[in-house]
N, C-alpha and C. Protein backbone atom coordinates (compact mmCIF):
# COMPACT_ATOMS: atom_id res chain seq x y z
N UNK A 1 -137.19 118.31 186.19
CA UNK A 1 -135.83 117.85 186.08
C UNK A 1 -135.64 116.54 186.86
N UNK A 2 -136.14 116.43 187.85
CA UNK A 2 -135.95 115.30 189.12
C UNK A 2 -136.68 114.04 187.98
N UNK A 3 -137.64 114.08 187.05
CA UNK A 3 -138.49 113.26 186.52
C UNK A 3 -137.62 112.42 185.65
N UNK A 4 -137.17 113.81 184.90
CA UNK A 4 -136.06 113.12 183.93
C UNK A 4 -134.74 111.98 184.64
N UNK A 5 -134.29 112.30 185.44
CA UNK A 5 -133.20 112.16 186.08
C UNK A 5 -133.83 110.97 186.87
N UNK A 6 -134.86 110.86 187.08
CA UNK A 6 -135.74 109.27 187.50
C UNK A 6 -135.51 108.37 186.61
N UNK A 7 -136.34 109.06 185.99
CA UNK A 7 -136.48 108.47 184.18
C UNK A 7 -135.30 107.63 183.40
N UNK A 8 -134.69 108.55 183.51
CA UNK A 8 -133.11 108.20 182.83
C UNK A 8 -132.38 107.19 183.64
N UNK A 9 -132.22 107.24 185.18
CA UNK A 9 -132.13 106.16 186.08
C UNK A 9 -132.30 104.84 185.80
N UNK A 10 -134.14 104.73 185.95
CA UNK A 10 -135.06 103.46 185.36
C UNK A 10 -134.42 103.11 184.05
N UNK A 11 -134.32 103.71 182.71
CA UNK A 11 -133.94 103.19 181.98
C UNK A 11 -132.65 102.11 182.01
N UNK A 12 -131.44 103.17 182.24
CA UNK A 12 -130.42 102.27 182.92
C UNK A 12 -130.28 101.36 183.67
N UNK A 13 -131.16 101.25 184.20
CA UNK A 13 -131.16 100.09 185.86
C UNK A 13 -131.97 98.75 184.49
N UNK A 14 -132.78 99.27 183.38
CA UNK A 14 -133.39 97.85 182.28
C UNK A 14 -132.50 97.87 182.06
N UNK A 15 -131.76 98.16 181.23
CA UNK A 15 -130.62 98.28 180.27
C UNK A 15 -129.84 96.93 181.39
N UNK A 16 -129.58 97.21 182.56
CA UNK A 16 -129.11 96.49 183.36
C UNK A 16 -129.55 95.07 183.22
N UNK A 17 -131.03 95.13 184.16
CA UNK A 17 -131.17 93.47 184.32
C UNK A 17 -131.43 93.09 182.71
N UNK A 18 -131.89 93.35 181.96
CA UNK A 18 -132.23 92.62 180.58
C UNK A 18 -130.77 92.28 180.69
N UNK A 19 -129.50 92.98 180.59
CA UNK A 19 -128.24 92.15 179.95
C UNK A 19 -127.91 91.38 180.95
N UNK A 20 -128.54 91.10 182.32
CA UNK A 20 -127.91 89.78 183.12
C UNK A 20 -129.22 88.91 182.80
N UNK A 21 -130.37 88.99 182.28
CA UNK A 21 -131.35 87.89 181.99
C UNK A 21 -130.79 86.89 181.19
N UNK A 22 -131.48 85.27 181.83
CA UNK A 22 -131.19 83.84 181.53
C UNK A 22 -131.56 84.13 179.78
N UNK A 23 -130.59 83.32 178.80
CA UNK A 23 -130.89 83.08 177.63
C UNK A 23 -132.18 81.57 177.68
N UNK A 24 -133.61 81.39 177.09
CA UNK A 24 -134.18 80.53 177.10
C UNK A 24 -133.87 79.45 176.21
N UNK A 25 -134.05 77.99 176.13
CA UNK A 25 -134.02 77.44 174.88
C UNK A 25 -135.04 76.13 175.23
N UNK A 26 -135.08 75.19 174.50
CA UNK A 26 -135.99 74.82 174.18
C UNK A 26 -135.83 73.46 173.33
N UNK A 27 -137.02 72.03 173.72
CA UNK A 27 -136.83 71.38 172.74
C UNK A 27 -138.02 70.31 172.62
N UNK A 28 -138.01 69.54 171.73
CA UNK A 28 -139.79 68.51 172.03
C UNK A 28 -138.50 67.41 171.92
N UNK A 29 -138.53 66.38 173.09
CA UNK A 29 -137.77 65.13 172.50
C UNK A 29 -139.10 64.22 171.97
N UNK A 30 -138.29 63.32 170.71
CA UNK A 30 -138.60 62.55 169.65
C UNK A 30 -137.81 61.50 169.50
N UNK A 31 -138.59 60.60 169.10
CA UNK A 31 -137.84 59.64 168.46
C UNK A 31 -137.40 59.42 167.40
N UNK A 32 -135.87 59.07 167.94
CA UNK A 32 -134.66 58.97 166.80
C UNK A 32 -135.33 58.02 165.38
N UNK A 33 -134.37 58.30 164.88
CA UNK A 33 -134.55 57.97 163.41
C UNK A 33 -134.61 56.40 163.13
N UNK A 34 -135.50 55.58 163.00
CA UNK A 34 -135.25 53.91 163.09
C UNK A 34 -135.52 52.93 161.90
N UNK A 35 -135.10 51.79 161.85
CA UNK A 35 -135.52 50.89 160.67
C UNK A 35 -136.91 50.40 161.22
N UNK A 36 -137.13 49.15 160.66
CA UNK A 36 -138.39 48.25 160.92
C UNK A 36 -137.99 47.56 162.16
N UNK A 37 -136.46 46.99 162.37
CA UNK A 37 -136.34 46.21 163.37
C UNK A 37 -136.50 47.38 164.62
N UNK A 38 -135.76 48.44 164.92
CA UNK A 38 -135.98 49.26 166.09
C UNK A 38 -137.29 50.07 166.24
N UNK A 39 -138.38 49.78 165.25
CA UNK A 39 -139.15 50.43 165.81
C UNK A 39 -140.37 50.55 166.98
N UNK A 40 -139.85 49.10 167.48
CA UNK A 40 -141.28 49.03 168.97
C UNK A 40 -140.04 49.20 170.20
N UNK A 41 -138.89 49.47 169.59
CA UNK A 41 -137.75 49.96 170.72
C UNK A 41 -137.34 51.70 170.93
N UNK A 42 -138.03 52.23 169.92
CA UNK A 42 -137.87 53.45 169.69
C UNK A 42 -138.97 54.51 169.69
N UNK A 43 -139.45 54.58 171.18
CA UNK A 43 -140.82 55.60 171.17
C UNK A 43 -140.53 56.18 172.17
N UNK A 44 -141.50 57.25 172.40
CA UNK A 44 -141.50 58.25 173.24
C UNK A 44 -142.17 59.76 173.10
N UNK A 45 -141.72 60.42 174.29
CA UNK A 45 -141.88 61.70 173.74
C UNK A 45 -141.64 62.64 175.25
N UNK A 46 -141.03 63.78 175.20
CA UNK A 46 -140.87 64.55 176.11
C UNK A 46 -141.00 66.11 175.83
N UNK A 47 -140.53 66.88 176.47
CA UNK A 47 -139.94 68.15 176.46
C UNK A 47 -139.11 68.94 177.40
N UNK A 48 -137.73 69.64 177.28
CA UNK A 48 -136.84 70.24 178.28
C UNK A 48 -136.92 71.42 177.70
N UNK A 49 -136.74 72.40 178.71
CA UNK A 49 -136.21 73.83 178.97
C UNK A 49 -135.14 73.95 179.29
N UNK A 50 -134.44 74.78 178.84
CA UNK A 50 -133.36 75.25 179.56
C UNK A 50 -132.37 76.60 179.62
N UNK A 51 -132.05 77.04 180.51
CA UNK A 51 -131.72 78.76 180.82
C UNK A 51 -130.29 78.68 181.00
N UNK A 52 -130.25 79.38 180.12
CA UNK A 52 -128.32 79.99 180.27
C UNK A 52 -128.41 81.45 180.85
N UNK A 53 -127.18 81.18 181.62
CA UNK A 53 -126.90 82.35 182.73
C UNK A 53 -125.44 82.68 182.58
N UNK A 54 -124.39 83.38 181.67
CA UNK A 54 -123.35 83.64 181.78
C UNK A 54 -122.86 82.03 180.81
N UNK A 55 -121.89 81.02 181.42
CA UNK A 55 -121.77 80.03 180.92
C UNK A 55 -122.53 78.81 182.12
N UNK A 56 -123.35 79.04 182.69
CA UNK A 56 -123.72 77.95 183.05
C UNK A 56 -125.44 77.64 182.42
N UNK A 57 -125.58 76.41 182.30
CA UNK A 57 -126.29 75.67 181.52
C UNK A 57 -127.41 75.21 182.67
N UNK A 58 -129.11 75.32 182.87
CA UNK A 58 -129.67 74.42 183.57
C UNK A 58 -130.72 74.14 183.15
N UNK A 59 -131.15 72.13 182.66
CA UNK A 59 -131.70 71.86 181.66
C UNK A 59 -132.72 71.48 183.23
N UNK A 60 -134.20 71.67 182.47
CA UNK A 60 -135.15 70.49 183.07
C UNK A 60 -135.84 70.21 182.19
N UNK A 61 -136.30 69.07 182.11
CA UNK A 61 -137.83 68.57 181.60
C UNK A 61 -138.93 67.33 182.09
N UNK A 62 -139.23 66.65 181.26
CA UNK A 62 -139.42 65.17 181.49
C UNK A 62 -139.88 64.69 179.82
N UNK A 63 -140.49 63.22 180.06
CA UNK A 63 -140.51 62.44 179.28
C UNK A 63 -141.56 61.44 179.66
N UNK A 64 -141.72 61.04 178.63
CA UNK A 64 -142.97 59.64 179.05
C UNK A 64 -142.87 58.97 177.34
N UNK A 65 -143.90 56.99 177.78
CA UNK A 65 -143.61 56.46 176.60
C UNK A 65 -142.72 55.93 176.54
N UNK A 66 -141.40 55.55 177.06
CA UNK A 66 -140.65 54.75 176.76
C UNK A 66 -141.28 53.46 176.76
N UNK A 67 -140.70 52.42 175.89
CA UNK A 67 -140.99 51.05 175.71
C UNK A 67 -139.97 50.32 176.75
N UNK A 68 -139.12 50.69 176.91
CA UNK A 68 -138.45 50.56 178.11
C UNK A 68 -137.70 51.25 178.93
N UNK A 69 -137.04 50.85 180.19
CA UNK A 69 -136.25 51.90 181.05
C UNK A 69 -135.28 52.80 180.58
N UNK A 70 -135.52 54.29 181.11
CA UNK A 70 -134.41 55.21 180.57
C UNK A 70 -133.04 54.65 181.54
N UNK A 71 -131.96 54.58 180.59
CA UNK A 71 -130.46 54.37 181.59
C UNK A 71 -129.78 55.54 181.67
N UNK A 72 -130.32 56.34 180.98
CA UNK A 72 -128.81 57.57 180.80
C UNK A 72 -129.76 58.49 180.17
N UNK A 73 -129.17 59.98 180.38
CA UNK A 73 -129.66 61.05 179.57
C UNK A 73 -127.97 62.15 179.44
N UNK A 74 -128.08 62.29 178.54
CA UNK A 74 -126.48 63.39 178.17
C UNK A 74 -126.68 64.54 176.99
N UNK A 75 -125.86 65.30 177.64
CA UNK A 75 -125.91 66.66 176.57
C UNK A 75 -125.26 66.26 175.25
N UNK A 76 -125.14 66.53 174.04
CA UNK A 76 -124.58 66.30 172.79
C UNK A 76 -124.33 67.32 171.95
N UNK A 77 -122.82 67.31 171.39
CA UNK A 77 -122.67 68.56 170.68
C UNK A 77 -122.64 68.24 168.90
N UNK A 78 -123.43 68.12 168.05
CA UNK A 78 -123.33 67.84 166.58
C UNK A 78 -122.71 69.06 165.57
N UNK A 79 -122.54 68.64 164.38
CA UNK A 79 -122.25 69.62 163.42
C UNK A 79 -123.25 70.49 163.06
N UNK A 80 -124.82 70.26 163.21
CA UNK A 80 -125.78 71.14 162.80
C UNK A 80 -127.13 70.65 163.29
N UNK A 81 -128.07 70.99 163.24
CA UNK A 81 -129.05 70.96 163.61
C UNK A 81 -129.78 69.96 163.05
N UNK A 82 -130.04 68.63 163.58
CA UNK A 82 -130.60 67.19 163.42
C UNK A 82 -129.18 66.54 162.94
N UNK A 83 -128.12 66.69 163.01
CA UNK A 83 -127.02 65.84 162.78
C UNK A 83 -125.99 65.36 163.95
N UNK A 84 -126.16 63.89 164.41
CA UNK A 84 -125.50 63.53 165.92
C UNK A 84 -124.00 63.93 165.69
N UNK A 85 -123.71 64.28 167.13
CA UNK A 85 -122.21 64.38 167.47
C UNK A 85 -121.65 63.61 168.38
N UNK A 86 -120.93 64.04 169.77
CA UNK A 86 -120.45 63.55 170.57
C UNK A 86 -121.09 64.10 171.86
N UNK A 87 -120.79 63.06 172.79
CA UNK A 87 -120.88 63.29 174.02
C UNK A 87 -120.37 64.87 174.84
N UNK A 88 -121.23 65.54 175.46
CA UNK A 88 -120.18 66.74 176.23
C UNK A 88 -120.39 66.17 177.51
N UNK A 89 -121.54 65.74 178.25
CA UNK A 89 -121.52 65.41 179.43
C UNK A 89 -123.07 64.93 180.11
N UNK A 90 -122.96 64.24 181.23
CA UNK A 90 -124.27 63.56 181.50
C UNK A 90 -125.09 64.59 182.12
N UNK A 91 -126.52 64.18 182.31
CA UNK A 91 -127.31 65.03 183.07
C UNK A 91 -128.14 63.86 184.05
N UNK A 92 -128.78 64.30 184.33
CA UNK A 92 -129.79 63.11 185.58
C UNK A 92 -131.10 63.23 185.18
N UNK A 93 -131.22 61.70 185.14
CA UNK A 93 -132.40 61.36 184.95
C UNK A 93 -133.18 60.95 185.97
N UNK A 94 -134.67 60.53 186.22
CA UNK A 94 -135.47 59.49 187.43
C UNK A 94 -136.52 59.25 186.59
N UNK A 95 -136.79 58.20 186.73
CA UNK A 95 -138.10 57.67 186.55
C UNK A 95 -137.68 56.50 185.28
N UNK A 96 -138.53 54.99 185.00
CA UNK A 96 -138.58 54.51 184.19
C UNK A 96 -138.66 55.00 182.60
N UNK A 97 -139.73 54.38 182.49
CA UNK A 97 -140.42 54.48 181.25
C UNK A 97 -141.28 56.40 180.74
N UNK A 98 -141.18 57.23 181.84
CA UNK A 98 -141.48 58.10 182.01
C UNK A 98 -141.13 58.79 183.10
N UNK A 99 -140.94 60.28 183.23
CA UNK A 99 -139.43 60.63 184.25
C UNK A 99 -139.19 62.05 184.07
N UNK A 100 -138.13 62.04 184.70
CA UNK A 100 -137.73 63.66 184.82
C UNK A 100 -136.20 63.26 183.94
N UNK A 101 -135.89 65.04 183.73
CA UNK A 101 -134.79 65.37 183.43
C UNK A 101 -133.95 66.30 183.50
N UNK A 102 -132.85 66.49 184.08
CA UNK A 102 -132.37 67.94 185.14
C UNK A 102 -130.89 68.20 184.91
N UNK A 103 -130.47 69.61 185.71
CA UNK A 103 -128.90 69.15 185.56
C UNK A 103 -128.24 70.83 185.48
N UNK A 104 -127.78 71.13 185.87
CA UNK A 104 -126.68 71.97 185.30
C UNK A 104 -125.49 71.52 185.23
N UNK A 105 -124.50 72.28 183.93
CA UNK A 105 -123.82 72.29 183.31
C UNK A 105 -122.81 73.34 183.44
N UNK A 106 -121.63 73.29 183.30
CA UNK A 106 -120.57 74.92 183.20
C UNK A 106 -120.39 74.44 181.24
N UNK A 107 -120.35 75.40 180.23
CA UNK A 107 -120.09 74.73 179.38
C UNK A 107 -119.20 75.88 179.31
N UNK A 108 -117.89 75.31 178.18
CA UNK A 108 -116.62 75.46 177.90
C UNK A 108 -117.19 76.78 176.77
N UNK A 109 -116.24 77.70 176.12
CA UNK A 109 -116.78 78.64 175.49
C UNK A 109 -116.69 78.03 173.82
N UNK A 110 -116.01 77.01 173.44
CA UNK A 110 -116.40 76.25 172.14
C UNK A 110 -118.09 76.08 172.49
N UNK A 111 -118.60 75.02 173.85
CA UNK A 111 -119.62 74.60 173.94
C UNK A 111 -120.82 75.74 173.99
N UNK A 112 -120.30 76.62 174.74
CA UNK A 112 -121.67 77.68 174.62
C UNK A 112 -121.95 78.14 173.00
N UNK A 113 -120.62 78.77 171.97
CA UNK A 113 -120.91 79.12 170.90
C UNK A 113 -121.42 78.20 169.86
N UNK A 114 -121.61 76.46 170.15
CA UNK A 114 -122.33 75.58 169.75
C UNK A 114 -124.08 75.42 169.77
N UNK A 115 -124.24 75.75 171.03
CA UNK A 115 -125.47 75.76 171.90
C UNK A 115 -126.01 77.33 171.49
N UNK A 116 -125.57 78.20 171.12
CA UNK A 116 -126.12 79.26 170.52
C UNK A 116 -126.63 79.11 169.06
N UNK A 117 -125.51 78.34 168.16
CA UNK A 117 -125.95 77.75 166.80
C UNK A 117 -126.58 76.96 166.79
N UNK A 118 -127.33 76.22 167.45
CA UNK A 118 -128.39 75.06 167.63
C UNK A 118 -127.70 74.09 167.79
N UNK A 119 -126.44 73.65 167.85
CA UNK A 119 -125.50 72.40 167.24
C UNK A 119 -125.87 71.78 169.06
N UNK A 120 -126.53 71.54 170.39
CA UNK A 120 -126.56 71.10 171.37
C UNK A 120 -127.78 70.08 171.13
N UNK A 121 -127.81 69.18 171.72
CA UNK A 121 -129.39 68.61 172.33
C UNK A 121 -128.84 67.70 173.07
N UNK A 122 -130.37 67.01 173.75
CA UNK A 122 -130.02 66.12 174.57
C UNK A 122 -130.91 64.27 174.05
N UNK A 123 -130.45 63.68 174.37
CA UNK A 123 -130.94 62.41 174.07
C UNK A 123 -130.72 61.37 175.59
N UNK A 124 -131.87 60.90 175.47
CA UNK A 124 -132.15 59.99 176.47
C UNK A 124 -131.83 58.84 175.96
N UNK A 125 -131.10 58.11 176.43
CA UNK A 125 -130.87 56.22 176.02
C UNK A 125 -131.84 55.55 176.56
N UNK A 126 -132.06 54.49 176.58
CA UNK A 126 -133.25 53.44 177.03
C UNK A 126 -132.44 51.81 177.01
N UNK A 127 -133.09 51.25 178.00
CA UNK A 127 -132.68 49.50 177.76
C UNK A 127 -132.35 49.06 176.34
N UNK A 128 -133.54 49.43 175.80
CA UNK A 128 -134.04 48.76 174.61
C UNK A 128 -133.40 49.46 173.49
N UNK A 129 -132.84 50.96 173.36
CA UNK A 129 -132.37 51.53 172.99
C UNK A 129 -131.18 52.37 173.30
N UNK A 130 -130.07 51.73 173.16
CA UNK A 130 -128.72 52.35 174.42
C UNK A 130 -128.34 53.55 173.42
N UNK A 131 -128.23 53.43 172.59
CA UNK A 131 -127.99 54.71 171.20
C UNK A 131 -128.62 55.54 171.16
N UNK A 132 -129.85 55.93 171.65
CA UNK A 132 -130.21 56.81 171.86
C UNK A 132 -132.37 56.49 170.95
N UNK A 133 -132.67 56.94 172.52
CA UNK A 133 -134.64 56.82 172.24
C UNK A 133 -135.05 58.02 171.93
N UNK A 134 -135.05 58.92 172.73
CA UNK A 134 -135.31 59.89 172.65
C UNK A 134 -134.31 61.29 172.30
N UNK A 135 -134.40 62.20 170.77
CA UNK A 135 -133.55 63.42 171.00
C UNK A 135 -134.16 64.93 170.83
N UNK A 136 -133.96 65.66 171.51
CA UNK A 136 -134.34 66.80 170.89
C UNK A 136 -133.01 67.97 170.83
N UNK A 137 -132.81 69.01 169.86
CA UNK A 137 -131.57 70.07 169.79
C UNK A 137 -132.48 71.52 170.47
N UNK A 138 -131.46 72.14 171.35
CA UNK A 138 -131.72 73.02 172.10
C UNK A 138 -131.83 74.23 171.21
N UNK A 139 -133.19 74.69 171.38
CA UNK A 139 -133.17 75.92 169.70
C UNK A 139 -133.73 77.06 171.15
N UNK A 140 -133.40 78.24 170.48
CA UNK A 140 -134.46 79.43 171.49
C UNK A 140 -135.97 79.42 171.74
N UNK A 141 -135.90 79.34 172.62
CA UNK A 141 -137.78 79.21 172.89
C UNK A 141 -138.61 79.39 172.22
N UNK A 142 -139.39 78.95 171.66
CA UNK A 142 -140.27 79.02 170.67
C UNK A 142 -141.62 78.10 171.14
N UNK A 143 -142.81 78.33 170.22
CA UNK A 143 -144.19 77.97 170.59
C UNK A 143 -143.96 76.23 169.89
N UNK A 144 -144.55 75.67 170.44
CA UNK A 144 -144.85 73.89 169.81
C UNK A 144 -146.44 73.60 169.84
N UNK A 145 -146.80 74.23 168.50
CA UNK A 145 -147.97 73.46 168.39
C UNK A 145 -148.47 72.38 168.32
N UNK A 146 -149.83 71.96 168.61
CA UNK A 146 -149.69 70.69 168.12
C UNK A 146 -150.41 69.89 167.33
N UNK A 147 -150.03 68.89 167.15
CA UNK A 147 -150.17 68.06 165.72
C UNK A 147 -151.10 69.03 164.81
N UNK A 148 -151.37 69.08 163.81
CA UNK A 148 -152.67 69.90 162.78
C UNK A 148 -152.92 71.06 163.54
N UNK A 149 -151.88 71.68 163.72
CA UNK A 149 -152.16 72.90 164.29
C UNK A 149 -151.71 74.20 163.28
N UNK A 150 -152.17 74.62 162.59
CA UNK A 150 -151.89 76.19 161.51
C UNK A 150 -150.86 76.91 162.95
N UNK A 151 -149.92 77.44 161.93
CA UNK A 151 -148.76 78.67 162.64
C UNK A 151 -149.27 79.78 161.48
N UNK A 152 -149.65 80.72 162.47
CA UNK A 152 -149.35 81.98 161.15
C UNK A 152 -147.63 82.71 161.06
N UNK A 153 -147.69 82.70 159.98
CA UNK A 153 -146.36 83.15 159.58
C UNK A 153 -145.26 82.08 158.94
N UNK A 154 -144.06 81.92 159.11
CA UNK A 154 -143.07 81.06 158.69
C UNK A 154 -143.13 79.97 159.46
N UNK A 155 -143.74 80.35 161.00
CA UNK A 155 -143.56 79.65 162.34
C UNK A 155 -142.23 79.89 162.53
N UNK A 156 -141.95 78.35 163.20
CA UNK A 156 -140.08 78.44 163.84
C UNK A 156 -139.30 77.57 162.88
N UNK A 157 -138.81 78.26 162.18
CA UNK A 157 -138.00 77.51 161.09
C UNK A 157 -136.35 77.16 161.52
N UNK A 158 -135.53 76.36 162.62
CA UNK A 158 -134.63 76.68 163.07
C UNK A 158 -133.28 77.15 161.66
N UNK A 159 -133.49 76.54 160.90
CA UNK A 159 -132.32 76.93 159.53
C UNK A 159 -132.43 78.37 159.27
N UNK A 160 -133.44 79.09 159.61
CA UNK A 160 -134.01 80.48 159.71
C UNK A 160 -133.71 81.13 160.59
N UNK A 161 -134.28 81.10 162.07
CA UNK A 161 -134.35 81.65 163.09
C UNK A 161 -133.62 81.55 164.08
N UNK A 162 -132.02 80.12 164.29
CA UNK A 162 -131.19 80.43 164.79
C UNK A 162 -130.02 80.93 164.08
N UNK A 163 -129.81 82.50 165.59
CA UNK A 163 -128.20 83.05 164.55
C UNK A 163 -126.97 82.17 164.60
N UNK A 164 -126.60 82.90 163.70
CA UNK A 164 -125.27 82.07 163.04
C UNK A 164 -125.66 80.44 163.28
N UNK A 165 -126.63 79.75 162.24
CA UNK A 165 -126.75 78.60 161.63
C UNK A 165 -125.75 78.12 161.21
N UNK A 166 -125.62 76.92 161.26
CA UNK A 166 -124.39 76.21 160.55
C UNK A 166 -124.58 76.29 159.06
N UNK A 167 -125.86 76.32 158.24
CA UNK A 167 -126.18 76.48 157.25
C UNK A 167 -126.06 77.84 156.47
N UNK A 168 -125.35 78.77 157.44
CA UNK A 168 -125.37 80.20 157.00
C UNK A 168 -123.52 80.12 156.77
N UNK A 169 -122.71 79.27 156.94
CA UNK A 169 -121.05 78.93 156.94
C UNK A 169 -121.11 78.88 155.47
């Protein structure tokens, strides 16, 4: 009886921390979308993490490859997943041409139910590129293979695998 009554305890006490565990997310920054003229202004490449805890937001990553100095890095809220929006707020950057990227956030409860639909990312500006060098959208953690790398299965299809997609409206 005492086993059960352990037992049953332990369960409850998971049941517990799993529902206060950080939500993960995830992103590869890339370079934005460019003509012929922006393209020796438009390189890079990074990656951020970042853990939600209730409504607060805390991004890190870094970056490298810029063609020139990062000036700014900010959170962004779009209509869907690869489509720009607006500004929600800055985060901190260091380093030139290659660097860190950090920050917590309180986000508003429009902003969290955005950032659950994929509709968040972040983009780094640059000298050379004030509009934005680098972006990636905050999807749930997932594997990033790389280049010529086989996924078995569907892989991470975000139009798929985040709930409530904007594409599912």
């Amino acid at each position: 009886m005492r086993r059960r009554i352990a037992f049953s305890i332990a369960l409850l006490l998971a049941g517990f921390s799993t529902a206060d565990a950080a939500d993960i997310y995830a992103t590869r920054l890339t370079a934005v979308a460019y003509d012929g003229a922006m393209r020796a202004n438009v390189q890079g490449d990074g990656h951020v993490s970042a853990s939600l805890n209730g409504s607060m937001l805390t991004v890190q990553g870094d970056f490298s490859d810029l063609p020139s100095a990062a000036t700014s890095v900010k959170l962004y809220s779009g209509p869907g997943i690869g489509v720009p929006g607006g500004a929600i707020m800055d985060l901190m950057v260091s380093g030139q041409t290659g660097g860190t990227v950090s920050g917590t956030v309180s986000l508003s409860s429009t902003q969290l139910a955005e950032l659950k639909r994929g509709q968040v990312y972040i983009q780094i500006n640059s000298l050379k590129a004030p509009d934005g060098d680098l972006w990636g959208w905050l999807l749930p953690d997932h594997p990033f293979p790389g280049p010529d790398v086989p996924v078995a299965g569907q892989g991470f299809l975000p139009q798929l695998d985040v709930p409530g997609n904007w594409t599912e409206k």
